[in-house]
C-alpha atoms as a PDB file:
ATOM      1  CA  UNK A   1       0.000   0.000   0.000  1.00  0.00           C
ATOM      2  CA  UNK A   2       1.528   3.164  -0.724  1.00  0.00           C
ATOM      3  CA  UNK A   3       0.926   6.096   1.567  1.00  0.00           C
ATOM      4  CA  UNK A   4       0.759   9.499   0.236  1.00  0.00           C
ATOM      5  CA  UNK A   5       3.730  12.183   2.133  1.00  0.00           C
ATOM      6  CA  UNK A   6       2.553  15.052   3.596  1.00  0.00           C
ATOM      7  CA  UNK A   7       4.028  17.317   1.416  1.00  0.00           C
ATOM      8  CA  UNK A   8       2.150  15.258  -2.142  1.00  0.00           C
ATOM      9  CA  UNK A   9      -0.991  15.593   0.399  1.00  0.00           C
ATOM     10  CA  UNK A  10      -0.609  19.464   0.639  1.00  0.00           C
ATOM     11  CA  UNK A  11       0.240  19.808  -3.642  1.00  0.00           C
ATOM     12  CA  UNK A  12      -2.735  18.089  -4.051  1.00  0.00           C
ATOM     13  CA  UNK A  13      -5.087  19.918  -1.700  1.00  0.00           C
ATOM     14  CA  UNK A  14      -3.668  23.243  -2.983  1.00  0.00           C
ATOM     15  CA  UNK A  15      -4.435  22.569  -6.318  1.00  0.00           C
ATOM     16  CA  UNK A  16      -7.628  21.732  -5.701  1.00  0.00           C
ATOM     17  CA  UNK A  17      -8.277  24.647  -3.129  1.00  0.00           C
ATOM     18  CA  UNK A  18      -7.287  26.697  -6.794  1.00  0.00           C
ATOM     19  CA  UNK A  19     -10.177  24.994  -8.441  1.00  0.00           C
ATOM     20  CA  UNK A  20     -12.497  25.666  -6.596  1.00  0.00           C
ATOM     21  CA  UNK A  21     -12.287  28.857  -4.368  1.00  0.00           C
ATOM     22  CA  UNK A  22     -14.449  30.680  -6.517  1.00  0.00           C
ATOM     23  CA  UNK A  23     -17.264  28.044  -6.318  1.00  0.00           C
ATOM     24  CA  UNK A  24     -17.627  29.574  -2.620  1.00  0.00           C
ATOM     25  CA  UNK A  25     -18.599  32.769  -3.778  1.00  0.00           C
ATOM     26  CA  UNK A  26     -22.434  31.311  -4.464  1.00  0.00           C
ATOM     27  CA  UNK A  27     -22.958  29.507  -1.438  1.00  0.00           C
ATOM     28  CA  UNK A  28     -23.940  30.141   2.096  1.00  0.00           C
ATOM     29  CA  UNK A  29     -21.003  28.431   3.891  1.00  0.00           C
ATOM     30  CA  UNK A  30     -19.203  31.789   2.862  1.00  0.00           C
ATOM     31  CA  UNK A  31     -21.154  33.692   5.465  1.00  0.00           C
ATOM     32  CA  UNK A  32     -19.806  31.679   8.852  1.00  0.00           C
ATOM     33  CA  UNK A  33     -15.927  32.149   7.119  1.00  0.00           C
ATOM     34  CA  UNK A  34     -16.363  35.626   7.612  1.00  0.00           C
ATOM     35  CA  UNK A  35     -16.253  35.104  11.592  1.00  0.00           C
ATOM     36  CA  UNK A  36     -12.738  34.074  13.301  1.00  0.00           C
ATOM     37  CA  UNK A  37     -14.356  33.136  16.629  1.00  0.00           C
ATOM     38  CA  UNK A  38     -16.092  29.273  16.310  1.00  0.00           C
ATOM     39  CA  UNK A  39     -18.777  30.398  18.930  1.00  0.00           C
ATOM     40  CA  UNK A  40     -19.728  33.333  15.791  1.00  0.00           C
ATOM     41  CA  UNK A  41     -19.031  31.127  13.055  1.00  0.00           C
ATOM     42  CA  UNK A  42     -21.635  28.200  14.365  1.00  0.00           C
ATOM     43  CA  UNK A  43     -24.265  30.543  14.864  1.00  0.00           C
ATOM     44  CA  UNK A  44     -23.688  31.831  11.437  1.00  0.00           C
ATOM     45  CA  UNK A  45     -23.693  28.599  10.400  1.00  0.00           C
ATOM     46  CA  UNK A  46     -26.731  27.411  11.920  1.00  0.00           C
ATOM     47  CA  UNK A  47     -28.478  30.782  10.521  1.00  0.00           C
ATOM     48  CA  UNK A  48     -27.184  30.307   7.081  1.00  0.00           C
ATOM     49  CA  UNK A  49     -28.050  26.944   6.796  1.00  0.00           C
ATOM     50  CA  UNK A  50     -31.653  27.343   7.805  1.00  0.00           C
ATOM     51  CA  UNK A  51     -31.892  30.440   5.198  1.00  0.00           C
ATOM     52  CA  UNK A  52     -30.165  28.117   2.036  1.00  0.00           C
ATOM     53  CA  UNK A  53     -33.517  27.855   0.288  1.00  0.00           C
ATOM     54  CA  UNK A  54     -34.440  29.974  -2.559  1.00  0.00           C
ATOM     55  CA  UNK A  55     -32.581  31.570  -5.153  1.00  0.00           C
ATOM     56  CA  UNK A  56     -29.364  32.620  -4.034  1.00  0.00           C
ATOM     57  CA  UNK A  57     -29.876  36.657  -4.108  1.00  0.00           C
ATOM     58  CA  UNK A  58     -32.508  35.989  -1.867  1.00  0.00           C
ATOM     59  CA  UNK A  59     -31.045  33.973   0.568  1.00  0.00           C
ATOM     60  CA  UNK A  60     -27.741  36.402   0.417  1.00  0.00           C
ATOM     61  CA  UNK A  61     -30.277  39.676   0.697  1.00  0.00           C
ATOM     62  CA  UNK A  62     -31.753  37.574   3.659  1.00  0.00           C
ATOM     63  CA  UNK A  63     -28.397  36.616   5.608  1.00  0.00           C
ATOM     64  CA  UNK A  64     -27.034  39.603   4.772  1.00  0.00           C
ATOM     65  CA  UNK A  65     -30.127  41.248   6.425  1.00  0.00           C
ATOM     66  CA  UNK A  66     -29.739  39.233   9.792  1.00  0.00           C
ATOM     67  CA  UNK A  67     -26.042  39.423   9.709  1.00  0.00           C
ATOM     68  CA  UNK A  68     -26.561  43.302   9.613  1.00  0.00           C
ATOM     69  CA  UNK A  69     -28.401  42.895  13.371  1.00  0.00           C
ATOM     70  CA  UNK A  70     -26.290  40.473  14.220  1.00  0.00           C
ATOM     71  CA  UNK A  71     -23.354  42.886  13.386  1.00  0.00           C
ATOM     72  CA  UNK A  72     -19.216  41.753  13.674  1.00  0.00           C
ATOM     73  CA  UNK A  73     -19.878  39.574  17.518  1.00  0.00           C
ATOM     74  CA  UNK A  74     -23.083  37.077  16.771  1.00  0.00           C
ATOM     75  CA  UNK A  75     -22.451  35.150  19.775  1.00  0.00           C
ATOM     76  CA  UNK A  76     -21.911  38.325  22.001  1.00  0.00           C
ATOM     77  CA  UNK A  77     -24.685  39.653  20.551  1.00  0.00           C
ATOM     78  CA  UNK A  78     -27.265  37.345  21.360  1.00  0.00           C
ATOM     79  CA  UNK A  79     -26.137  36.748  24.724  1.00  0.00           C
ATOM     80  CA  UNK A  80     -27.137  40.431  25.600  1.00  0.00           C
ATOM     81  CA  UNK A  81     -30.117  40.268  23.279  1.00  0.00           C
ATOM     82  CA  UNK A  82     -31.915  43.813  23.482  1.00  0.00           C
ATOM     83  CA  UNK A  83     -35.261  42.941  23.350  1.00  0.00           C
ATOM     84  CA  UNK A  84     -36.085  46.429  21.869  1.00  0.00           C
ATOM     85  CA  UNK A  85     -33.174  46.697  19.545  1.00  0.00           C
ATOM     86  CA  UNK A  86     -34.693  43.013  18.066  1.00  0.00           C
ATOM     87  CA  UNK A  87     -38.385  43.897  17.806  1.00  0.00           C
ATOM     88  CA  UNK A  88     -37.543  47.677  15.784  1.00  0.00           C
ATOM     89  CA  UNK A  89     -34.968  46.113  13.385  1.00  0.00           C
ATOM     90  CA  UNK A  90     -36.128  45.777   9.902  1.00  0.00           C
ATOM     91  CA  UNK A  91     -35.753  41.964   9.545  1.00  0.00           C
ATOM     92  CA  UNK A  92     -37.147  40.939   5.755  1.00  0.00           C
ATOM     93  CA  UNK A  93     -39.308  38.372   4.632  1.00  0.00           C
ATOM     94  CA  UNK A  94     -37.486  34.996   3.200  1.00  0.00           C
ATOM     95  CA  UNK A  95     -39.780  33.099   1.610  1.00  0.00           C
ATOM     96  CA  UNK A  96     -42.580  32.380   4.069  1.00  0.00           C
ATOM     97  CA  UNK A  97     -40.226  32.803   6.868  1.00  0.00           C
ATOM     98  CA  UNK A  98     -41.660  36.123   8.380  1.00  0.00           C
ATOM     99  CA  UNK A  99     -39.943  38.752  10.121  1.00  0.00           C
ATOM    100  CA  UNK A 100     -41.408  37.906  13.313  1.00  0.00           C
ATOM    101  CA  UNK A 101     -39.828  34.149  12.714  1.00  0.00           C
ATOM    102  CA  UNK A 102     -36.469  35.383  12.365  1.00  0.00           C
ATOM    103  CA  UNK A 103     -36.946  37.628  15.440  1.00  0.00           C
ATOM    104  CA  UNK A 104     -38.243  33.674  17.046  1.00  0.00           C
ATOM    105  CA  UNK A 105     -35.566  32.106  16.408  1.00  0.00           C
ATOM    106  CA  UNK A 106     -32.664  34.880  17.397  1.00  0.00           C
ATOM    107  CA  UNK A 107     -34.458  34.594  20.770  1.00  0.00           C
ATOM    108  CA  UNK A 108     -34.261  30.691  20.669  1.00  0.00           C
ATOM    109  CA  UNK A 109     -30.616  30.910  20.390  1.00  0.00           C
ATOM    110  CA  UNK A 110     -30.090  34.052  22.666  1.00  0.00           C
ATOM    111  CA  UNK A 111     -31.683  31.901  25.081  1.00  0.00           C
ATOM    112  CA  UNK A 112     -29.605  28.472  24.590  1.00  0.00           C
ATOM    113  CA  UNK A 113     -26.280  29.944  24.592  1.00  0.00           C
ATOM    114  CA  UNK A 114     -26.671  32.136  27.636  1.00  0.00           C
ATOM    115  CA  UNK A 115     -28.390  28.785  29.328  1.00  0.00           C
ATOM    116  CA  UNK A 116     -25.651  26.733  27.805  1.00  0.00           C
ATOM    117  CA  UNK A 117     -22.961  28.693  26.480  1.00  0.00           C
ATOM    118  CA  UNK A 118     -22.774  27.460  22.842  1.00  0.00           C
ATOM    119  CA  UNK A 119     -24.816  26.001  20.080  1.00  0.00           C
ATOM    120  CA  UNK A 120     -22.254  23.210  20.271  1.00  0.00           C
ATOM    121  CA  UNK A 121     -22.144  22.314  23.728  1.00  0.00           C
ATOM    122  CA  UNK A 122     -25.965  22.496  23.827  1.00  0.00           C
ATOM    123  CA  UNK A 123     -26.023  19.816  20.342  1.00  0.00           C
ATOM    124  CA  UNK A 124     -23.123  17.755  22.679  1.00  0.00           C
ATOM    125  CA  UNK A 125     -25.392  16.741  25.499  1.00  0.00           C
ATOM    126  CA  UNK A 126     -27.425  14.859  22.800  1.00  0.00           C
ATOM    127  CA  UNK A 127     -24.630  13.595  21.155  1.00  0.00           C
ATOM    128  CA  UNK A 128     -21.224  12.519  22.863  1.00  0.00           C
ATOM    129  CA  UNK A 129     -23.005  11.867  26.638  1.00  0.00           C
ATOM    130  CA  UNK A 130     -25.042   9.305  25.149  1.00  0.00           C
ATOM    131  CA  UNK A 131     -25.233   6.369  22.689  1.00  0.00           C
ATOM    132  CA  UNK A 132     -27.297   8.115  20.308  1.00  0.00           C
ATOM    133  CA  UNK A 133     -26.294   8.133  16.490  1.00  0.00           C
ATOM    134  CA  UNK A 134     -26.033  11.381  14.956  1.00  0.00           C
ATOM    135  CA  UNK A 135     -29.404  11.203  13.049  1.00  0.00           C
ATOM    136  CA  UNK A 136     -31.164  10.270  16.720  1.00  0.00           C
ATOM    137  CA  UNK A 137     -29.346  13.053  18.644  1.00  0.00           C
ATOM    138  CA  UNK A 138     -30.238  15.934  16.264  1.00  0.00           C
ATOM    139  CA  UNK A 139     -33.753  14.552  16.490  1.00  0.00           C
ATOM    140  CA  UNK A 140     -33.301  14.714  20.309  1.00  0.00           C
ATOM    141  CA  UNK A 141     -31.535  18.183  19.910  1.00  0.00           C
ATOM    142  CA  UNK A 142     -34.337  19.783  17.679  1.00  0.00           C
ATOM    143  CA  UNK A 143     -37.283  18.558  20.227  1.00  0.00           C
ATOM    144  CA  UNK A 144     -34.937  20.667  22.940  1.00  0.00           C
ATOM    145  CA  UNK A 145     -34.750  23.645  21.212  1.00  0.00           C
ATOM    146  CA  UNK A 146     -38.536  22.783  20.423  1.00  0.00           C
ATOM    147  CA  UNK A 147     -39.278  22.899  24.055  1.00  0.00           C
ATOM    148  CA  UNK A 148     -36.986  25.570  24.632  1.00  0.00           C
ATOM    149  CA  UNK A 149     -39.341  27.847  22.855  1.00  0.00           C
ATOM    150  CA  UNK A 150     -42.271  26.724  23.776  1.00  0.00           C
ATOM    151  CA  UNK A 151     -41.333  27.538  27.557  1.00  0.00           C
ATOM    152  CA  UNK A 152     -40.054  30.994  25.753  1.00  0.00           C
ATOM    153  CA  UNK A 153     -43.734  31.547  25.492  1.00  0.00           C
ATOM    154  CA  UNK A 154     -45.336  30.252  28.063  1.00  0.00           C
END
C-alpha cells in the first residue's frame, strides 16, 4: 500500500483549493468564514443553513439582512439580546419565513447559549453523553430547542 507524504498531500489539496475557491462565492457556507471566533461562526452557520432555500440573491439579501443585526460579535450579541433593539430592526421576509420568525428564532438561540454557552455544547449533550447516532441526537436536539421555545412563550 503506498501512503501518500505530507508534502504530495498538501500539492494536491492546494491545487484543488485553486479549483475551486471561486465556487464559494455562491454559497452560504461563505457567510460563517467571515467570523474568526467558532462560537460566531456556528451561529452563522446554523443561521445560514436554515436560510439556504431559494434563489441565491434571496437567501444572500436575507443573511445579509440578519447578519446586519447580528453585526461583527453574533455570539456576544445574542447573549445580551436587546429585546427592543430586536423587535424595531427591519428583519425581511425569506420566503414564508416572516420577520417575526427570524426575530423567534434569534431569541431561541439568545436563550440556549446564555443557558448553555454554545450552540455546540448544547447539540453535545445529545450527542457525545449518550449512545445516540447522529441522526437520533439531532432529532433529540431539535425537540430541545422545540421545548426551549415553547417555555419561551409560556
Amino acid at each position: 500500500m503506498n501512503f501518500l507524504s505530507y508534502s504530495q498531500i498538501r500539492v494536491s489539496l492546494d491545487r484543488l483549493h485553486m479549483i475551486h475557491q471561486n465556487d464559494v462565492k455562491s454559497d452560504p457556507i461563505q457567510f460563517p468564514k467571515m467570523f474568526f471566533d467558532p462560537k460566531d461562526q456556528e451561529i452563522v452557520a446554523l443561521i445560514s443553513a436554515l436560510y439556504a432555500f431559494g434563489n441565491v440573491k434571496m437567501i444572500f439579501n436575507s443573511l445579509k439582512n440578519i447578519l446586519s443585526f447580528l453585526d461583527r460579535t453574533p455570539h456576544q450579541k445574542l447573549m445580551n439580546l436587546n429585546n427592543q433593539e430586536i423587535e424595531s430592526f427591519p428583519f425581511i421576509t425569506h420566503r414564508w419565513i416572516k420577520p417575526s420568525d427570524t426575530r423567534s428564532f434569534l431569541r431561541l438561540i439568545s436563550e440556549i447559549l446564555q443557558k448553555e454557552g454554545s450552540l455546540e455544547k448544547s447539540f453535545q449533550k445529545f450527542y457525545i453523553s449518550s449512545d445516540e447516532t447522529l441522526e437520533s441526537a439531532m432529532i433529540s436536539w431539535m425537540n430541545h430547542l422545540q421545548a426551549v421555545l415553547i417555555s419561551m412563550q409560556g
